[in-house]
Structures are given as C-alpha cells and as structure tokens.
Protein backbone atom coordinates (compact mmCIF):
# COMPACT_ATOMS: atom_id res chain seq x y z
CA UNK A 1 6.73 -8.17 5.88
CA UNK A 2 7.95 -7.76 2.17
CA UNK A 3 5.89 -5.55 1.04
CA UNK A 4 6.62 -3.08 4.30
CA UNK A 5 10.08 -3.04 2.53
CA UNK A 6 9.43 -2.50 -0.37
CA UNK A 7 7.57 0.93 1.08
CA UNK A 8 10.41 1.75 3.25
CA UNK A 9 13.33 1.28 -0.30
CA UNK A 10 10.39 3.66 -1.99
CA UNK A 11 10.67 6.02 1.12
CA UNK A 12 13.42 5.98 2.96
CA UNK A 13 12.51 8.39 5.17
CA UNK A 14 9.99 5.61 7.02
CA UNK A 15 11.73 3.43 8.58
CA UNK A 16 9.19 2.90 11.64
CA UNK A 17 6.30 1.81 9.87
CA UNK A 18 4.33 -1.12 9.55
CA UNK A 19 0.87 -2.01 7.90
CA UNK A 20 -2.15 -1.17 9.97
CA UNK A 21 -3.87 -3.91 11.36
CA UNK A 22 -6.97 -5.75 8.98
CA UNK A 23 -6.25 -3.20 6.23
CA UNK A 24 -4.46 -5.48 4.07
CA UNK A 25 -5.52 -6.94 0.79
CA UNK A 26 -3.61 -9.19 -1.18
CA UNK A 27 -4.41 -11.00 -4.33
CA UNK A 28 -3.21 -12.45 -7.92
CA UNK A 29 -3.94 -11.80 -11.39
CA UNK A 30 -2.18 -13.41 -14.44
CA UNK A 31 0.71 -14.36 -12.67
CA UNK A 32 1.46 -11.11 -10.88
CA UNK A 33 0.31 -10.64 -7.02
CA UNK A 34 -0.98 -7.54 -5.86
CA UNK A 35 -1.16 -6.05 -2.40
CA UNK A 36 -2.66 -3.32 -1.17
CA UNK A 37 -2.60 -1.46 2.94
CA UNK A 38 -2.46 1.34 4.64
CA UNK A 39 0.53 2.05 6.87
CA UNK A 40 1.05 3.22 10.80
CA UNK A 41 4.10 4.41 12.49
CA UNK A 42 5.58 1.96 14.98
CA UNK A 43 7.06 2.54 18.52
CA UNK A 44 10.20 4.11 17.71
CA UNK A 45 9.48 6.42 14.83
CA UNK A 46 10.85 10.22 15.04
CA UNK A 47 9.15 14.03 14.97
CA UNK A 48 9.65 13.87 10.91
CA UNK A 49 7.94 10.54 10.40
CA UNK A 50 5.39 11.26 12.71
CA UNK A 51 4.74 14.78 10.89
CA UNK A 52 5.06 12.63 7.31
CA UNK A 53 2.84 9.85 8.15
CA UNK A 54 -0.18 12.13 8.96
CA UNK A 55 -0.83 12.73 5.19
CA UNK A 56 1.39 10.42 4.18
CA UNK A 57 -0.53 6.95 6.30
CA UNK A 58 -4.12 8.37 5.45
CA UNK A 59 -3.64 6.64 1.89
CA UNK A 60 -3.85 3.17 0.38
CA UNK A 61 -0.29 2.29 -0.99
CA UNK A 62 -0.37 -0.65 -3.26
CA UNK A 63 2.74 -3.18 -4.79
CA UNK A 64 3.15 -6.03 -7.39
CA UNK A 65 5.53 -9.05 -7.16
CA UNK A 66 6.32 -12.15 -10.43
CA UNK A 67 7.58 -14.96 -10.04
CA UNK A 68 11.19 -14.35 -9.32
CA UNK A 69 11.12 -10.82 -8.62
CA UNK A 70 10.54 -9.39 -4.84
CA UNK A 71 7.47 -6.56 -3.71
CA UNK A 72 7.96 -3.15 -5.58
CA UNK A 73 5.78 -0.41 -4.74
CA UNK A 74 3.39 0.83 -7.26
CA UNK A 75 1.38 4.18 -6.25
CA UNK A 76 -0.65 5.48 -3.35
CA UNK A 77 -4.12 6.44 -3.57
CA UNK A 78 -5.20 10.10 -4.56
CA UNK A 79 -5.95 12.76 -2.22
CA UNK A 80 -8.30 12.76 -1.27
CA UNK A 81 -9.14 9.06 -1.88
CA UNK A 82 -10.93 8.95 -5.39
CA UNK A 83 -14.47 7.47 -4.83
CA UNK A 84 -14.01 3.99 -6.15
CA UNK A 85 -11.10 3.37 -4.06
CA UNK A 86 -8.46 0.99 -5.52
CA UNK A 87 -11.19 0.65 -8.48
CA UNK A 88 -9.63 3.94 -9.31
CA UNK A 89 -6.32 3.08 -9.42
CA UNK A 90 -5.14 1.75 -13.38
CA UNK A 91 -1.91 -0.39 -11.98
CA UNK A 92 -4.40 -2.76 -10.48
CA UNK A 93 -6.63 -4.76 -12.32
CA UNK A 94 -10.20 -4.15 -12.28
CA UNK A 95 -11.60 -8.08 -11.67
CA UNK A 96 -8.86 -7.57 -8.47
CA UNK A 97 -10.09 -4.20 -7.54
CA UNK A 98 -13.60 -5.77 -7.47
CA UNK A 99 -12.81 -8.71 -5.43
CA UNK A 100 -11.50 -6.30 -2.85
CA UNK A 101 -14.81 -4.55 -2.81
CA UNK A 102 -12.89 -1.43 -3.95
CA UNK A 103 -10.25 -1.93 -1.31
CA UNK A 104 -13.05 -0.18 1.51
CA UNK A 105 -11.59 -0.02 4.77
C-alpha cells in the first residue's frame, strides 16, 4: 500500500507495519487526495518497533498525493487525540475532515 510507504520513508525505523484493518479513510479535495489510518505492527516486527508502535500506532497519521507526485506523509494526530479528531488537524481540509465524520474510529 502507498501510503504504508510513504510512513515507513517518514520512519524508517518501521519497517513491519501495516494499516489497521477498517481504519482507513481516503478522500479528494481540489485535486489533492488525502488519506488518513492508523497503523499495527505486522508478524515480523522487532523489540524496538514493538516498544515504538505502542505510542507511536495509538495515533491517526495522515498523507497527501497530486497528480504526478506519489503519498507523502503529512502529520500524526496530537496526544492525546485532540477532540475533533482529524477536524483538528489544519493539513486536511475541513469539508474532508467532515465527510470523515472527524476521522472517528
């Protein structure tokens, strides 16, 4: 998954992760996609990615693509989680943020 790259290039020191499971939002606005999830370790991962992911997984991470360009990573959620969820979060647009419902999970 692209944007499960794009995490792992921001933080290199995840390399067994993936998103968890129907905690993924993904959506467009003027031309620029969004996405935003949650990640788990996978089968695989060591002691310091195990210790990392604890605080580190508990928070919404969300990334922008354009045309042309691949997923970057764009921030993580507060924490704790600020209590409109991604509605609290200025990189992502606020008609998007309300589509998600706030990104609740």
């Amino acid at each position: 998954m692209a944007v499960t790259g794009a995490y792992r290039q921001a933080f290199p020191r995840f390399v067994h992760v993936q998103p968890v499971p129907d905690q993924f939002f993904y959506g467009q606005c003027d031309g620029v996609r969004y996405a935003a999830t949650r990640f788990q370790v996978t089968s695989g991962a060591t002691q310091e990615e195990l210790v990392g992911m604890q605080d580190e997984g508990s928070v919404t991470k969300y990334f922008r693509a354009t045309t042309g360009s691949g997923w970057s990573y764009l921030t993580s959620d507060a924490f704790p989680r600020g209590a409109h969820g991604c509605g609290d979060v200025p990189a992502i647009p606020e008609t998007l943020s309300a589509a998600w419902g706030n990104c609740a999970m």
